[in-house]
C-alpha atoms as a PDB file:
ATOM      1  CA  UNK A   1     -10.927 -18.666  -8.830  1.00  0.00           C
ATOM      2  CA  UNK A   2      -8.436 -19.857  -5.896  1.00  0.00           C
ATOM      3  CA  UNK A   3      -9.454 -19.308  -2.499  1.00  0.00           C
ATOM      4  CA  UNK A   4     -10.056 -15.749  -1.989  1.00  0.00           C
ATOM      5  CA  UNK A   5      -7.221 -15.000   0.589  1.00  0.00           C
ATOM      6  CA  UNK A   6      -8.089 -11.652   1.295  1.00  0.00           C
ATOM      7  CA  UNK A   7     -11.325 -12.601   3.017  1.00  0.00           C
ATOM      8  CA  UNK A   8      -9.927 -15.170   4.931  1.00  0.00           C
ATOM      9  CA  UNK A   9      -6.967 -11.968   6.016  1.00  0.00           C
ATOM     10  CA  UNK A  10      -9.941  -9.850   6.378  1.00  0.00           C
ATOM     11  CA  UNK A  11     -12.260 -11.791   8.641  1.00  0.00           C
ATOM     12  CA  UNK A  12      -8.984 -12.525  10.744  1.00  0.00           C
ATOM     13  CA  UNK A  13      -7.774  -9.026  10.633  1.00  0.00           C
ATOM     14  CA  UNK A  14     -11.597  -8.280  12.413  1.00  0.00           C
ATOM     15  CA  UNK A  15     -10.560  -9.442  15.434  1.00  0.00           C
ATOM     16  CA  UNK A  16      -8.095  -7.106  16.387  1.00  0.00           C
ATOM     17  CA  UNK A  17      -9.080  -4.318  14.602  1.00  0.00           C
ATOM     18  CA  UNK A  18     -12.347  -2.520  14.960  1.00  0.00           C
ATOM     19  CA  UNK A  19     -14.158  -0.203  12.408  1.00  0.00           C
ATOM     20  CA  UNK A  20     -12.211   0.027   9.490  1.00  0.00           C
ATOM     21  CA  UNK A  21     -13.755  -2.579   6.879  1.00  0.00           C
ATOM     22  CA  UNK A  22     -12.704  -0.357   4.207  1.00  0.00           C
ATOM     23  CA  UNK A  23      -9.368   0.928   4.856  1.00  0.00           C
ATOM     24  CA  UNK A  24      -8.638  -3.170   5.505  1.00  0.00           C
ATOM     25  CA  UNK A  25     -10.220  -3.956   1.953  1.00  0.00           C
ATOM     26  CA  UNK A  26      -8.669  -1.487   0.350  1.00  0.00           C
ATOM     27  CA  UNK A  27      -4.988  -2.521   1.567  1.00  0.00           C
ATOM     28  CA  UNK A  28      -5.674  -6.306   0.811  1.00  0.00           C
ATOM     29  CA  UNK A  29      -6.485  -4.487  -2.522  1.00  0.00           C
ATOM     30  CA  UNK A  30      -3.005  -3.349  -2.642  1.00  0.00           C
ATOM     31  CA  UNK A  31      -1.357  -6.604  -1.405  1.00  0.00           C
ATOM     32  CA  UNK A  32      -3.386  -8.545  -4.641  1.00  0.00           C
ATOM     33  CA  UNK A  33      -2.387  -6.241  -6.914  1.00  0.00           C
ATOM     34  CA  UNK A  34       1.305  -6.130  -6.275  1.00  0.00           C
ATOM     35  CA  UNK A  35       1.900  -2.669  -4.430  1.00  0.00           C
ATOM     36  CA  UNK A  36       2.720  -1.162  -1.527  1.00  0.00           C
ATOM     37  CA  UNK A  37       0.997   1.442   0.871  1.00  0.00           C
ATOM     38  CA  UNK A  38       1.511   4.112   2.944  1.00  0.00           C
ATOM     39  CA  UNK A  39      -0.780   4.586   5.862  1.00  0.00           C
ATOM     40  CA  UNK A  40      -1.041   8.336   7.368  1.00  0.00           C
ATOM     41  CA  UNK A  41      -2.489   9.283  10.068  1.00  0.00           C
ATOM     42  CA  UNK A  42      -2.317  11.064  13.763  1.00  0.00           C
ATOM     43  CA  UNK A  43      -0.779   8.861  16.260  1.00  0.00           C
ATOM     44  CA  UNK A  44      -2.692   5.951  17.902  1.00  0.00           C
ATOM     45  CA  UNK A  45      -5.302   5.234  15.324  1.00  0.00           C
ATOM     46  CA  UNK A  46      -4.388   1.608  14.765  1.00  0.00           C
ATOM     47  CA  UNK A  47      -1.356   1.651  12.262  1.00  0.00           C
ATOM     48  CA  UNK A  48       1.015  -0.624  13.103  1.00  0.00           C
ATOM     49  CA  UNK A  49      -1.404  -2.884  14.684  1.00  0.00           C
ATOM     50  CA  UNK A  50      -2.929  -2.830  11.236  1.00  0.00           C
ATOM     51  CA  UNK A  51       0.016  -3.896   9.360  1.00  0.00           C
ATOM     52  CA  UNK A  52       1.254  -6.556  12.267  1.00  0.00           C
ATOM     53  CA  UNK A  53      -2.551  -7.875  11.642  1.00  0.00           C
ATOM     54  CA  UNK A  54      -2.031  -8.645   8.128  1.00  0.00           C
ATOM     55  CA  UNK A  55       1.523  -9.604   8.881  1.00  0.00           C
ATOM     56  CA  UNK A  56       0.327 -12.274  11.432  1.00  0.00           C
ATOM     57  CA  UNK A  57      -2.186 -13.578   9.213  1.00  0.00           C
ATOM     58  CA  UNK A  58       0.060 -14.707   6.792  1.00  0.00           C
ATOM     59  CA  UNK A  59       2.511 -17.215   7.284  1.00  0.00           C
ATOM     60  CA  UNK A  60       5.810 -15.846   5.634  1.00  0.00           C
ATOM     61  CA  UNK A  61       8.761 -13.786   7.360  1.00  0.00           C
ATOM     62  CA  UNK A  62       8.333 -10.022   8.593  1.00  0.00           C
ATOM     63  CA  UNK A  63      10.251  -6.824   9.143  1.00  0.00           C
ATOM     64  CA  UNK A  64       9.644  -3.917  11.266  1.00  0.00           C
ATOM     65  CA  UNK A  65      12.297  -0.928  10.987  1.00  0.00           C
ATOM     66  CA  UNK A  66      12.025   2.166  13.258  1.00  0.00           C
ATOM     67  CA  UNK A  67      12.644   4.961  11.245  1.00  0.00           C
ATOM     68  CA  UNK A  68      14.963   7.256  13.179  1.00  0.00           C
ATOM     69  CA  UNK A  69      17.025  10.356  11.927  1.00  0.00           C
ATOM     70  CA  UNK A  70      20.132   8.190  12.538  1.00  0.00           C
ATOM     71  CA  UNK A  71      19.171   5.553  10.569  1.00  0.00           C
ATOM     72  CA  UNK A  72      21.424   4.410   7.882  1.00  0.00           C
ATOM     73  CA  UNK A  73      20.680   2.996   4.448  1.00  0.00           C
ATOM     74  CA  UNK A  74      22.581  -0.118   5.285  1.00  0.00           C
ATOM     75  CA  UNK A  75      20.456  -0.887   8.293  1.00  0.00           C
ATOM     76  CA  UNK A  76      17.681  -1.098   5.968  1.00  0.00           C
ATOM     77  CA  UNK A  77      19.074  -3.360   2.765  1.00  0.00           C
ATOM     78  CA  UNK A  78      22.150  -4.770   5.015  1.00  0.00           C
ATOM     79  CA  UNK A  79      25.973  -4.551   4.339  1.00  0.00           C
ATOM     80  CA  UNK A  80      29.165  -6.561   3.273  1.00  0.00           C
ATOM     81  CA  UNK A  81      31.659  -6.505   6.159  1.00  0.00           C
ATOM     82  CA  UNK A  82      34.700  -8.230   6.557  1.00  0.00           C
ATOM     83  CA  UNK A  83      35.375 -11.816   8.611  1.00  0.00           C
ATOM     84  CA  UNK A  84      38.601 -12.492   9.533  1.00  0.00           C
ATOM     85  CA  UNK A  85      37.777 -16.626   9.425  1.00  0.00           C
ATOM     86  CA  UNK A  86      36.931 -16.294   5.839  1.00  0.00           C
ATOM     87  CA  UNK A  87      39.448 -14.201   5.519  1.00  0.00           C
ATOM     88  CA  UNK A  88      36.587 -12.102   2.685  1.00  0.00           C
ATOM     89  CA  UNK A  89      33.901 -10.014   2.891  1.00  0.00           C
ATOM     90  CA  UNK A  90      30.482 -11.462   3.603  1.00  0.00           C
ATOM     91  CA  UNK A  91      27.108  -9.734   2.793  1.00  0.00           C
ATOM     92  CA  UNK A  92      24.998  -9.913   5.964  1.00  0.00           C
ATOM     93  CA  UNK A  93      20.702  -9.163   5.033  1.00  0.00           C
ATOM     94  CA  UNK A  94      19.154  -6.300   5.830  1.00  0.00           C
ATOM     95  CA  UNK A  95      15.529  -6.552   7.530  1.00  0.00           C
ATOM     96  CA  UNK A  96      14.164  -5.164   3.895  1.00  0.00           C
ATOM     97  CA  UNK A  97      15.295  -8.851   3.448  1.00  0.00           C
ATOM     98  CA  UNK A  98      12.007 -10.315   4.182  1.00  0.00           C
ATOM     99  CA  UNK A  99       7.929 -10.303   2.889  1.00  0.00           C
ATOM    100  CA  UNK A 100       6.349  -8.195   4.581  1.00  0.00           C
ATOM    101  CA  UNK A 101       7.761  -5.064   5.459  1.00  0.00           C
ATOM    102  CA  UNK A 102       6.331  -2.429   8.036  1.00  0.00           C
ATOM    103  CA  UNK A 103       8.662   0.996   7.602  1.00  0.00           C
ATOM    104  CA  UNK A 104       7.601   2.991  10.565  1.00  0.00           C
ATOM    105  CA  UNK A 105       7.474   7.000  10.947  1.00  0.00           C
ATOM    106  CA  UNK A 106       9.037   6.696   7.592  1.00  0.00           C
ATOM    107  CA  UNK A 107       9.463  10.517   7.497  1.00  0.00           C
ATOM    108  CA  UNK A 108      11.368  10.646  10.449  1.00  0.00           C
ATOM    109  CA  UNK A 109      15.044   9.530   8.789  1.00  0.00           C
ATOM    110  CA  UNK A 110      16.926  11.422   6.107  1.00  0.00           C
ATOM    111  CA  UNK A 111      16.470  11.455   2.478  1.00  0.00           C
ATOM    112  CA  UNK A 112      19.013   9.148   2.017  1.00  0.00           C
ATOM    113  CA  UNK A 113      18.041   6.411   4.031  1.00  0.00           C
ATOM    114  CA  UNK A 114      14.595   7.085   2.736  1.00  0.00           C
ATOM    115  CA  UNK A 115      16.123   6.413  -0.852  1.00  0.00           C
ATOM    116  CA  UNK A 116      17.180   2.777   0.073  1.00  0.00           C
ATOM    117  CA  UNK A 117      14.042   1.517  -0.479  1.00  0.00           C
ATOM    118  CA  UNK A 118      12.920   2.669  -3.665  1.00  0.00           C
ATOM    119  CA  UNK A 119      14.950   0.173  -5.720  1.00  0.00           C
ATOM    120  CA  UNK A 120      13.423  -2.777  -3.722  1.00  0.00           C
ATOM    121  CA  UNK A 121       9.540  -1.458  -3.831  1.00  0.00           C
ATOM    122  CA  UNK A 122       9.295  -0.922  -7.337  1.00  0.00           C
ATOM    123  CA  UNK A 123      12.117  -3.637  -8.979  1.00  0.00           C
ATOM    124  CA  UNK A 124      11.903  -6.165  -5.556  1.00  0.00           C
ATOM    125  CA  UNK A 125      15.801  -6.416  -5.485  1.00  0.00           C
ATOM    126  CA  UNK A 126      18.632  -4.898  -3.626  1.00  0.00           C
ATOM    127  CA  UNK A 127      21.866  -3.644  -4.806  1.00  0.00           C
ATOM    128  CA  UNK A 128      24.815  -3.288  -2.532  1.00  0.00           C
ATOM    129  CA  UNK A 129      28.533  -3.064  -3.296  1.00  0.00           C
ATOM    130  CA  UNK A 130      27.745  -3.639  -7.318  1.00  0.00           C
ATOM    131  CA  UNK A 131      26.060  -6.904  -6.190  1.00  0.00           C
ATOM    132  CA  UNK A 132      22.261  -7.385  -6.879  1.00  0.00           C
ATOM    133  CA  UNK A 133      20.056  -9.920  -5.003  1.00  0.00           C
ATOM    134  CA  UNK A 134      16.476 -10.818  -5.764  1.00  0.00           C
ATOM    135  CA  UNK A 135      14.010  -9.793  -2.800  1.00  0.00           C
ATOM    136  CA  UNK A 136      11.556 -13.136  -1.825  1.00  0.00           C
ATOM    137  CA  UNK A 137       8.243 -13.341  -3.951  1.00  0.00           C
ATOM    138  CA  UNK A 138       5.619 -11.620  -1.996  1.00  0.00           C
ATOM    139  CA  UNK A 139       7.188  -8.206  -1.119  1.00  0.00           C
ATOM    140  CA  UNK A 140       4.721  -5.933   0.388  1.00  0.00           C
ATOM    141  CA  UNK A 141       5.831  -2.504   2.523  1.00  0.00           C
ATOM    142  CA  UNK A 142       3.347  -0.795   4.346  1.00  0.00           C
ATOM    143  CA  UNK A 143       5.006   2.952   5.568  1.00  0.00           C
ATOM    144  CA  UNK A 144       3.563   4.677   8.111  1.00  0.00           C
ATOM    145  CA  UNK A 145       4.048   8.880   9.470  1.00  0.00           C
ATOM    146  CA  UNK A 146       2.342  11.129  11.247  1.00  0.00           C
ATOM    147  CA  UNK A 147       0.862  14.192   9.106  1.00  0.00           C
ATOM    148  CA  UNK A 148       0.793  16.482  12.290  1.00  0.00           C
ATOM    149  CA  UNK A 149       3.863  16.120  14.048  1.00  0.00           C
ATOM    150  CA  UNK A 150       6.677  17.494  11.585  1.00  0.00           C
ATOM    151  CA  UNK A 151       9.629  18.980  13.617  1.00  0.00           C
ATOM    152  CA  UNK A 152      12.561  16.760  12.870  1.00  0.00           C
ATOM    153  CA  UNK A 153      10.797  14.909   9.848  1.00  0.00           C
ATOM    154  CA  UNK A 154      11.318  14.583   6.226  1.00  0.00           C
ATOM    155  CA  UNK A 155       8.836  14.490   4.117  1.00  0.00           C
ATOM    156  CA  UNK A 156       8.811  11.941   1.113  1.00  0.00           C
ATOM    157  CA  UNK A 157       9.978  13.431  -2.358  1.00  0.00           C
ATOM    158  CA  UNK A 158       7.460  13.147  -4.995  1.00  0.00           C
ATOM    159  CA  UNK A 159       9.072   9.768  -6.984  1.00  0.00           C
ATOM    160  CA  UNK A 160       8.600   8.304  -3.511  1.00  0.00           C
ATOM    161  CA  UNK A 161       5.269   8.866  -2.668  1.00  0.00           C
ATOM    162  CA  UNK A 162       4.329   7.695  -6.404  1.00  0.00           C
ATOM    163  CA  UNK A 163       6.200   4.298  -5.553  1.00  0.00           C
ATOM    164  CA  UNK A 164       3.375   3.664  -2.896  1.00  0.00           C
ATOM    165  CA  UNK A 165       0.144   2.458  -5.087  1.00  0.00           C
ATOM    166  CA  UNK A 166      -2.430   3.428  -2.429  1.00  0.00           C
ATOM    167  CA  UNK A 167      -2.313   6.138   0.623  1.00  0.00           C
ATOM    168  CA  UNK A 168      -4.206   5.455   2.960  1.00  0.00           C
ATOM    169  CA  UNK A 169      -5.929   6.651   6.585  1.00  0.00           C
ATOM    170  CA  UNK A 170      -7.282   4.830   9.272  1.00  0.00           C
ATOM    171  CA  UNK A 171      -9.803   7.653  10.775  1.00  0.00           C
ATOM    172  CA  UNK A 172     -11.413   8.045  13.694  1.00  0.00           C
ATOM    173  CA  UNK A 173     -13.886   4.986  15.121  1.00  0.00           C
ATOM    174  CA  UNK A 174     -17.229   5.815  15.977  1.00  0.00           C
ATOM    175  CA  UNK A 175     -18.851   5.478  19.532  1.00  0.00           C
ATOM    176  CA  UNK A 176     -19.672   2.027  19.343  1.00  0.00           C
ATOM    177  CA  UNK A 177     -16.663   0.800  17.637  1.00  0.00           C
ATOM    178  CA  UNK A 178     -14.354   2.345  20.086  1.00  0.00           C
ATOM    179  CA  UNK A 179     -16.294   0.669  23.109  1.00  0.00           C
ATOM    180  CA  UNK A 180     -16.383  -2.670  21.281  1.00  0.00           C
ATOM    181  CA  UNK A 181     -12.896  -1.828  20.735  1.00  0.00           C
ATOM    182  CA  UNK A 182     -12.451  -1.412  24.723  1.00  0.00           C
ATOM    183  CA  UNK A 183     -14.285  -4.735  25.486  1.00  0.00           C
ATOM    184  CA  UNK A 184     -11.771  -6.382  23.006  1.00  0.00           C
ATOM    185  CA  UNK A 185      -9.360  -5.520  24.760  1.00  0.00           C
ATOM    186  CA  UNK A 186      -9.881  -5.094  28.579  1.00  0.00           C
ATOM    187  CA  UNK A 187      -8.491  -8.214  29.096  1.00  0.00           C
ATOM    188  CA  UNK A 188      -6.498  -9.933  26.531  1.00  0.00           C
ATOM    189  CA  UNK A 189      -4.240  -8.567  23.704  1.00  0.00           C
ATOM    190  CA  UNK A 190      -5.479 -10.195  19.866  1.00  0.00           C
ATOM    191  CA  UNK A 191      -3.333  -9.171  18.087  1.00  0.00           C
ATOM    192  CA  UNK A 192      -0.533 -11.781  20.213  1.00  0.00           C
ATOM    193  CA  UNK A 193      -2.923 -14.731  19.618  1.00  0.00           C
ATOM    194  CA  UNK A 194      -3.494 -13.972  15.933  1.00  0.00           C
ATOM    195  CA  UNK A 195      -2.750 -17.406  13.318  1.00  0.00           C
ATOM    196  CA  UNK A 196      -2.041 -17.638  10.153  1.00  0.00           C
ATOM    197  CA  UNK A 197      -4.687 -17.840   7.465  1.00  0.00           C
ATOM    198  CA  UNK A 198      -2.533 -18.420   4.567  1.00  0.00           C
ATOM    199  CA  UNK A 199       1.189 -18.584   3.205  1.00  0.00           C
ATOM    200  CA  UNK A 200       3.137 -16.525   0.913  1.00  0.00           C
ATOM    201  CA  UNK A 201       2.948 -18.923  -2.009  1.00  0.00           C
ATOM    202  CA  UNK A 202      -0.872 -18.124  -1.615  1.00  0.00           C
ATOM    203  CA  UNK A 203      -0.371 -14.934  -1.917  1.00  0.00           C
ATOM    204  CA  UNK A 204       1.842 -15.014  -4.747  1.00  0.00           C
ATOM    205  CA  UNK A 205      -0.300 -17.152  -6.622  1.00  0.00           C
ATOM    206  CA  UNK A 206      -3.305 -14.479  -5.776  1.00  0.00           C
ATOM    207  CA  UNK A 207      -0.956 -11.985  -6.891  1.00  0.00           C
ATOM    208  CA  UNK A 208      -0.581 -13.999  -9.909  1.00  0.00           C
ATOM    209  CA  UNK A 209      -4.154 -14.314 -10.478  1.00  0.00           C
ATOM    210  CA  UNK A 210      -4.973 -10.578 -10.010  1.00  0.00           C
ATOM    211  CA  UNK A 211      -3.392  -9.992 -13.328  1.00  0.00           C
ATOM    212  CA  UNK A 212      -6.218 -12.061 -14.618  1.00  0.00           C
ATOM    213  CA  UNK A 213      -9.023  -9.991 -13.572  1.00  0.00           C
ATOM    214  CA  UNK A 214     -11.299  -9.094 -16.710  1.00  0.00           C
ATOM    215  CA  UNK A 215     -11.190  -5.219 -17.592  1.00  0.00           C
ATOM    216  CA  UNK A 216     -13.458  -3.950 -20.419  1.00  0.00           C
ATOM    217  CA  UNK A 217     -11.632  -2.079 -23.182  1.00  0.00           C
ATOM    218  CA  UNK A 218     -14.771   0.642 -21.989  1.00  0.00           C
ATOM    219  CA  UNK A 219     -13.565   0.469 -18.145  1.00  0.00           C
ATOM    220  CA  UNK A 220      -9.256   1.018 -19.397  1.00  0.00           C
ATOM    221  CA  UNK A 221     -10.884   4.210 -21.498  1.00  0.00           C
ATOM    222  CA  UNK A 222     -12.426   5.351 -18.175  1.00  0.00           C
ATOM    223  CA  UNK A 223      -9.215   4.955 -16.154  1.00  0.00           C
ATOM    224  CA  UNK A 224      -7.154   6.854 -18.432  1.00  0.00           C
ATOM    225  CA  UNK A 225      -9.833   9.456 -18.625  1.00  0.00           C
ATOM    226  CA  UNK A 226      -9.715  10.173 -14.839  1.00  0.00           C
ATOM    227  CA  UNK A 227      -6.602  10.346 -14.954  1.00  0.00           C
ATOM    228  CA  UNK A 228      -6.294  12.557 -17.837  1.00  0.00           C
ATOM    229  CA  UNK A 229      -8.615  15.018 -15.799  1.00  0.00           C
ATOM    230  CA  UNK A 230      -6.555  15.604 -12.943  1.00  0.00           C
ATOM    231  CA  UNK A 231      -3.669  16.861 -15.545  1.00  0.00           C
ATOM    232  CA  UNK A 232      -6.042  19.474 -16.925  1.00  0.00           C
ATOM    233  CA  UNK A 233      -7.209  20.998 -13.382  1.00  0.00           C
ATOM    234  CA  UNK A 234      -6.239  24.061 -12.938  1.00  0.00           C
ATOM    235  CA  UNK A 235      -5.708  23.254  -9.397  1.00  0.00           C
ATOM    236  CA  UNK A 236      -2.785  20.920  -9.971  1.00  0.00           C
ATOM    237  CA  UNK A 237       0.806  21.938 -11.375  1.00  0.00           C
ATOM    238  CA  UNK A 238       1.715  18.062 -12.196  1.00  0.00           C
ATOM    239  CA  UNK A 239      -1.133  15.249 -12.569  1.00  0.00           C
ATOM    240  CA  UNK A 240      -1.615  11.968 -12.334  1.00  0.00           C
ATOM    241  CA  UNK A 241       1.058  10.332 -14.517  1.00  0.00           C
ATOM    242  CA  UNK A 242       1.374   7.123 -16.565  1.00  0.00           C
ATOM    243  CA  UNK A 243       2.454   4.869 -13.931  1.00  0.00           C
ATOM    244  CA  UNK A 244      -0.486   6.119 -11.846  1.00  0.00           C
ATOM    245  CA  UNK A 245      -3.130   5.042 -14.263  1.00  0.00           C
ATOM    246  CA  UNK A 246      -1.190   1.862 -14.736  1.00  0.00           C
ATOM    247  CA  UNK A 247      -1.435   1.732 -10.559  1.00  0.00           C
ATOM    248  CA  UNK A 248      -5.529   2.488 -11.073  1.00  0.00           C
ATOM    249  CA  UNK A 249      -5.850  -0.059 -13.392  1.00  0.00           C
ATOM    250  CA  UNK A 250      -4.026  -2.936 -10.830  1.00  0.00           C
ATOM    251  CA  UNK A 251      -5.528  -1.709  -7.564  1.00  0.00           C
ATOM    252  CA  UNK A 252      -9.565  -1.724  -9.460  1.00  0.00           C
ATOM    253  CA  UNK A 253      -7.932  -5.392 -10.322  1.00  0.00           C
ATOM    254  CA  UNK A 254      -7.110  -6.048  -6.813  1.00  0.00           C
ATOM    255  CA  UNK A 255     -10.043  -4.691  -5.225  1.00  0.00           C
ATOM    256  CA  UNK A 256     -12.911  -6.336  -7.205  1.00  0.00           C
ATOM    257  CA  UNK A 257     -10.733  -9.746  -6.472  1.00  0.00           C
ATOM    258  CA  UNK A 258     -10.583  -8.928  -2.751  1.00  0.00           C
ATOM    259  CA  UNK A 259     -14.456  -9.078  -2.853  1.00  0.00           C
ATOM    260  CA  UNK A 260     -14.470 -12.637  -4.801  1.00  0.00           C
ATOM    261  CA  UNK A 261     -14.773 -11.332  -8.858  1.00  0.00           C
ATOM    262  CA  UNK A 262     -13.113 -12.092 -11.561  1.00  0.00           C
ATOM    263  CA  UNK A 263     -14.128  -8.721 -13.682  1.00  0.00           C
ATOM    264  CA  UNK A 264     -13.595  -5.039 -12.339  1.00  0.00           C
ATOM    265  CA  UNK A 265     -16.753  -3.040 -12.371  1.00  0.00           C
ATOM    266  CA  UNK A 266     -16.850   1.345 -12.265  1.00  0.00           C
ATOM    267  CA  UNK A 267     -17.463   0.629  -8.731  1.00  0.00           C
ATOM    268  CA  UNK A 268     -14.293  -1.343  -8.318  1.00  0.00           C
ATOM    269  CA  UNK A 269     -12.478   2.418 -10.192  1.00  0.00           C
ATOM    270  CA  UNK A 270     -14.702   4.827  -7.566  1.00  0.00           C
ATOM    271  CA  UNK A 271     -13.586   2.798  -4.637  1.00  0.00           C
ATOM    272  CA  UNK A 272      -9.632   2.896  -5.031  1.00  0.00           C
ATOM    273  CA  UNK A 273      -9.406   5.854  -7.172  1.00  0.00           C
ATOM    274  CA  UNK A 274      -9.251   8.573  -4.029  1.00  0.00           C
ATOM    275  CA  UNK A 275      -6.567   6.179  -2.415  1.00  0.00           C
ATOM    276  CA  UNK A 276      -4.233   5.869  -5.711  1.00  0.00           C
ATOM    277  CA  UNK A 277      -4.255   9.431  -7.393  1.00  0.00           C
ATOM    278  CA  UNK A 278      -4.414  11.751  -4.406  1.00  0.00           C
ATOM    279  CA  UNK A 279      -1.030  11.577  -3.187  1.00  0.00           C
ATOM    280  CA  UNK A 280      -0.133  11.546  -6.816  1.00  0.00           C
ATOM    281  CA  UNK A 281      -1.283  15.094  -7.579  1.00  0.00           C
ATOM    282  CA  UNK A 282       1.210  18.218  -6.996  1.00  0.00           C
ATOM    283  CA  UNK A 283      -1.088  21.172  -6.425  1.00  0.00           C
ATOM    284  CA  UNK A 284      -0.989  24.481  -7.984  1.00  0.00           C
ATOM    285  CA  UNK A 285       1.526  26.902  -5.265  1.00  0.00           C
ATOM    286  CA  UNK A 286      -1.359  29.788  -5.480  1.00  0.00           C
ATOM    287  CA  UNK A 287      -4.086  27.060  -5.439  1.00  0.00           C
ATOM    288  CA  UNK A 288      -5.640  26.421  -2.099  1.00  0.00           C
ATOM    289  CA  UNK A 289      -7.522  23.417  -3.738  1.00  0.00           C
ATOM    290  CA  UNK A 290      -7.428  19.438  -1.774  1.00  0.00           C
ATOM    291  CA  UNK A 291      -6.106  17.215  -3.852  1.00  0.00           C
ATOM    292  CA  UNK A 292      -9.062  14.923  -2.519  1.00  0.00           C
ATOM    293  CA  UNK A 293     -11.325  17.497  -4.479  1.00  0.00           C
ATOM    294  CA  UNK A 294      -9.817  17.430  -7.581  1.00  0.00           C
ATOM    295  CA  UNK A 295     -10.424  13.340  -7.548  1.00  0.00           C
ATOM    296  CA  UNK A 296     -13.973  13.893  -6.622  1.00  0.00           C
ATOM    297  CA  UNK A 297     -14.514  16.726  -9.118  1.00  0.00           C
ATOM    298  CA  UNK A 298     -12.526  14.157 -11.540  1.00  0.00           C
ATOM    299  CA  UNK A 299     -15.081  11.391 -10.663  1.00  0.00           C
ATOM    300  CA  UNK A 300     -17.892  13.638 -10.903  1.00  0.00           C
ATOM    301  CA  UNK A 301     -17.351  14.853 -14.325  1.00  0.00           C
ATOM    302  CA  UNK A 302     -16.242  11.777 -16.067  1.00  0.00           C
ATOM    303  CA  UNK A 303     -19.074   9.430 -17.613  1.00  0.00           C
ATOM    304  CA  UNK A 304     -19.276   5.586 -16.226  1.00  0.00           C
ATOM    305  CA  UNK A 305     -19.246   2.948 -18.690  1.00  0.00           C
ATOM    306  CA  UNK A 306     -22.831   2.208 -19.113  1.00  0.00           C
ATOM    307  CA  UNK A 307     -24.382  -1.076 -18.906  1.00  0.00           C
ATOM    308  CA  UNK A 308     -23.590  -1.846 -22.335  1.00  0.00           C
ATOM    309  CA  UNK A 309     -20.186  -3.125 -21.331  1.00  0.00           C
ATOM    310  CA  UNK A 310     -21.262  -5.456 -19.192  1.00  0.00           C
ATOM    311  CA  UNK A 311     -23.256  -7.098 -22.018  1.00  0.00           C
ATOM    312  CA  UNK A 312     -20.330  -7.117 -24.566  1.00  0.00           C
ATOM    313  CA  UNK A 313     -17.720  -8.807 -21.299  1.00  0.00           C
ATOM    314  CA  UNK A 314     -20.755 -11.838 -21.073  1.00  0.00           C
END
């Protein structure tokens, strides 16, 4: 395998943010696998540090757009406007425009503008004016909001949320991680002095070689199973669909190569399978169910491949 990229993002990432290995791994998952993430959580947790982290440890160009209630769709894929010297219209980029992507308080602006990105997360292209131009090879958006504050927000329609492949929460840091986190920075700010690790034709080639990554015929039967559980809970109104086991399937790729493997193992499935289904899951309107329940009940019930597999991949 090439050089495993989202170690070297990982171990760099450490130094600014404290106490949430997992929630790190698990978005490098994402970035390997080709999809996009939404982080949600109460204010001042780390988000946008987070993403500017990763963002800093690569070498290619990055976005930041404040979602705001005024925001237009054209301030986030650009617009055509006219210049008198050319005498013509003249497409000027839009910050989506770029490889890695932060979308702030993404529930704070209008359906609308909200729409604007769904053509370039899911076909990485922009159409404006009739006129569609390719988005640079890696595109990654990481979308943040704030579960607890929701005057003035919007919350993301269903064929939104299902274009993000993992959601995601930062959490609380324990006693000793917040005062190593206070030591950190009592002096100097990281996250400023942060250097690249790798370029974006790294990634792209990881990206490539996530597709790679072995999956037993036994471990695709267990995916769709899981999946096929949360539609028959009587706890959920819509389940998991297609494109969500499809999404299982690349973030288990993704995550067994961010931890240097080139096969996925029913570990691999457990690990990413609360961050990719939840937000997929429409509950029941009587049902006073979490959707993080119906996953675990979903994980619970469903047999693991045994060891067998493993034999018949060797």
């Amino acid at each position: 395998m090439e050089k495993n990229v989202a170690a070297s993002i990982e171990q760099n990432v450490s130094r600014v943010v404290v106490g949430c290995g997992q929630t790190v791994r698990l978005l490098l998952a994402a970035l390997l696998s080709g999809g996009h993430v939404l982080l949600q959580d109460v204010p001042g947790t780390g988000k946008t540090t987070l993403c500017k982290a990763v963002a800093r440890s690569i070498d290619a160009r990055f976005s930041r757009i404040q979602f705001t209630p005024d925001l237009l769709p054209s301030d986030v894929t650009g617009l055509s406007y006219y210049n008198p010297k050319e005498g013509a219209f003249v497409f000027r980029q839009g910050p989506a425009f770029c490889n890695v992507l932060l979308a702030d308080e993404i529930n704070r602006a209008t359906p609308r503008t909200q729409s604007a990105l769904l053509e370039c997360m899911e076909e990485r292209q922009i159409t404006v004016d009739g006129v569609t131009r390719a988005l640079a090879r890696p595109f990654f958006v990481v979308a943040t909001q704030n579960p607890v504050e929701t005057a003035g927000t919007f919350p993301l329609p269903e064929a939104q949320m299902d274009r993000f492949l993992m959601r995601l929460s930062m959490g609380l840091p324990s006693l000793e991680g917040e005062v190593a986190m206070l030591e950190r920075f009592v002096q100097d700010s990281p996250l400023e002095e942060l250097q690249p690790v790798c370029t974006a034709g790294e990634i792209e080639r990881a990206q490539q070689a996530c597709r790679e990554v072995y999956v037993h015929p036994a471990l695709m039967e267990y995916v769709a199973r899981l999946c096929r559980a949360t539609r028959e809970s009587r706890e959920v109104a819509c389940g998991v669909s297609p494109r969500g086991t499809l999404a299982l399937l690349r973030a288990s790729q993704g995550y067994a190569m961010a931890q240097g493997r080139s096969f996925v193992t029913p570990e691999d499935v457990k690990a990413v399978a609360p961050a990719v289904l939840t937000h997929r899951l429409l509950p029941e309107r009587a049902s006073g169910a979490r959707m993080e329940d119906v996953v675990r009940e979903a994980l619970a019930t469903q047999a693991v491949p045994t060891e067998a597999w493993g034999a018949a991949r060797a």
